[in-house]
Protein backbone atom coordinates (compact mmCIF):
# COMPACT_ATOMS: atom_id res chain seq x y z
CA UNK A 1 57.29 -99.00 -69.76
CA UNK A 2 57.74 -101.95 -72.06
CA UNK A 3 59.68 -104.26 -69.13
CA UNK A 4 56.63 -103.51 -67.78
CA UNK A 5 54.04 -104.56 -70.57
CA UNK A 6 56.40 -107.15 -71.36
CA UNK A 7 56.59 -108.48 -67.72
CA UNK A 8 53.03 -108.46 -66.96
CA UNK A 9 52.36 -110.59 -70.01
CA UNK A 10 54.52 -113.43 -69.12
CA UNK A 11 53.04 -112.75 -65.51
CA UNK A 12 49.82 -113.25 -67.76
CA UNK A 13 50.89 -116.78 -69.15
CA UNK A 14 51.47 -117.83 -65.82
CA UNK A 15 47.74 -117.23 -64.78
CA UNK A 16 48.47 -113.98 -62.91
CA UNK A 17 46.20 -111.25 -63.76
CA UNK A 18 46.51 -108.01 -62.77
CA UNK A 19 43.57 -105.29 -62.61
CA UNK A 20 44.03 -101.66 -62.43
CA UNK A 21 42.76 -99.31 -59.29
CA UNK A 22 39.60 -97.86 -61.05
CA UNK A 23 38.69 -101.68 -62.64
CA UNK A 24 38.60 -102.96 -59.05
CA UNK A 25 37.31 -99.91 -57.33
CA UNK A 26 35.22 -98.13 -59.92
CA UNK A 27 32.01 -99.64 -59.49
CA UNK A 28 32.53 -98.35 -55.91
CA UNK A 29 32.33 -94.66 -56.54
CA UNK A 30 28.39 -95.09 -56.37
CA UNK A 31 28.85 -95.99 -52.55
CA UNK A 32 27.40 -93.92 -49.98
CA UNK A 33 28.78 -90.76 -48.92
CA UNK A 34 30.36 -92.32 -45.45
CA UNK A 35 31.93 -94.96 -48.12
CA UNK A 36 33.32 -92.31 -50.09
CA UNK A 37 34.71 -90.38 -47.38
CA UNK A 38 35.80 -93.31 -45.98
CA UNK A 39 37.67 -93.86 -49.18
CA UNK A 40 39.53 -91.04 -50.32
CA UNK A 41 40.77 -90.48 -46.34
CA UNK A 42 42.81 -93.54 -46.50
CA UNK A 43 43.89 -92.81 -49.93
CA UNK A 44 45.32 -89.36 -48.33
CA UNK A 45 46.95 -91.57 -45.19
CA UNK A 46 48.36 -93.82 -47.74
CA UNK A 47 49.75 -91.10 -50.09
CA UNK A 48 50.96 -89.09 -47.03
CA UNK A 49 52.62 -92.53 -45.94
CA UNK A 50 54.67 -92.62 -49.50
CA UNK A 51 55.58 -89.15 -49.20
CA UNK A 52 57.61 -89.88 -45.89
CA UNK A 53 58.96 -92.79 -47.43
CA UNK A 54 60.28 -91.05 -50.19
CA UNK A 55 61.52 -88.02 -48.22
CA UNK A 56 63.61 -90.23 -45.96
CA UNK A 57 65.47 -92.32 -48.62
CA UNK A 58 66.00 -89.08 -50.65
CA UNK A 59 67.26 -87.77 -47.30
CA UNK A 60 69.17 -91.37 -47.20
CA UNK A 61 68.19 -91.75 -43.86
CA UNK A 62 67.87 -95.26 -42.34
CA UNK A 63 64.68 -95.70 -40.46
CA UNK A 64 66.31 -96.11 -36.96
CA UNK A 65 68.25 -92.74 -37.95
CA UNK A 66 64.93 -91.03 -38.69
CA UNK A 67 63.09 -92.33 -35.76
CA UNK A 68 66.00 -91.21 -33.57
CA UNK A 69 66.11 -87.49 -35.07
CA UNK A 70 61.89 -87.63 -34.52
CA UNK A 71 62.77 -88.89 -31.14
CA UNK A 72 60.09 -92.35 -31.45
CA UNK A 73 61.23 -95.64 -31.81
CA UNK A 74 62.05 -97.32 -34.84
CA UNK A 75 59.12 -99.29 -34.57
CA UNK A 76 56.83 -96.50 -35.03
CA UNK A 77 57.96 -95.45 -38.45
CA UNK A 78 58.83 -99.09 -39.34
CA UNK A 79 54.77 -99.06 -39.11
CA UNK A 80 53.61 -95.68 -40.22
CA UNK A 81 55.94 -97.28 -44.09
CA UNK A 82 53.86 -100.06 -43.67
CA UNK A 83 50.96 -98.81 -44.16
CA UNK A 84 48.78 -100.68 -42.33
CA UNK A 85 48.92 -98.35 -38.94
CA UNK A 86 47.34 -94.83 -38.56
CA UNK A 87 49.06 -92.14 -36.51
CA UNK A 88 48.74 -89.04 -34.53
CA UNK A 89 48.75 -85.33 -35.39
CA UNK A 90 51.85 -85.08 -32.75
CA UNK A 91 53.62 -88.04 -34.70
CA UNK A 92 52.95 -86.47 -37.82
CA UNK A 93 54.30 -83.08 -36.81
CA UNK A 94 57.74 -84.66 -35.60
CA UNK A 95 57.88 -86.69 -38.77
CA UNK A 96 57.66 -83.40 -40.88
CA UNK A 97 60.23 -81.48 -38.23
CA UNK A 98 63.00 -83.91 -39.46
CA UNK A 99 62.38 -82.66 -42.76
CA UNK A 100 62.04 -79.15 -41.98
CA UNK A 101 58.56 -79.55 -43.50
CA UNK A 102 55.23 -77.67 -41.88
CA UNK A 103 51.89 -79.51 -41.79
CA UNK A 104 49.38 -77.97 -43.91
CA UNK A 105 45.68 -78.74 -44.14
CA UNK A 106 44.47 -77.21 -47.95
């Protein structure tokens, strides 16, 4: 933690500043409903998206390994990691199958 501190304040002296999630999305939490739904779905994608990320390097698989044993492309889980693509319930479900992992909705 203090490599941290200590690199954001020479990030600092540099004229970088850095702002935490709820300083630049607080003031949004008064949005309208659709906003807020809106919101924390793509915080779900997006934490859903790290947890495959995480399970395959744990599982030290390569994503062209991974994308072969989910029978896809590499491409397709080179853009699920990135974050910037959604993807399908069927996708999903042979992501989790590589993991031995079941989809559940709570």
């Amino acid at each position: 933690m203090k490599d941290i501190k200590k690199h954001l304040k020479e990030l600092k002296k540099k004229g970088l500043i850095f702002h935490t999630h709820d300083e630049v999305f607080g003031k949004l939490k008064n949005q309208s409903k659709e906003y807020q739904q809106a919101y924390h779905e793509e915080i779900a994608r997006l934490n859903l998206v790290r947890q495959i990320r995480g399970l395959r390097i744990a599982k030290k698989l390569t994503q062209k390994a991974m994308a072969a044993k989910a029978q896809m492309p590499q491409s397709v889980i080179a853009r699920i990691e990135s974050g910037e693509h959604s993807f399908s319930l069927g996708t999903l479900s042979r992501i989790a199958h590589v993991f031995k992992k079941e989809i559940e909705l709570v």
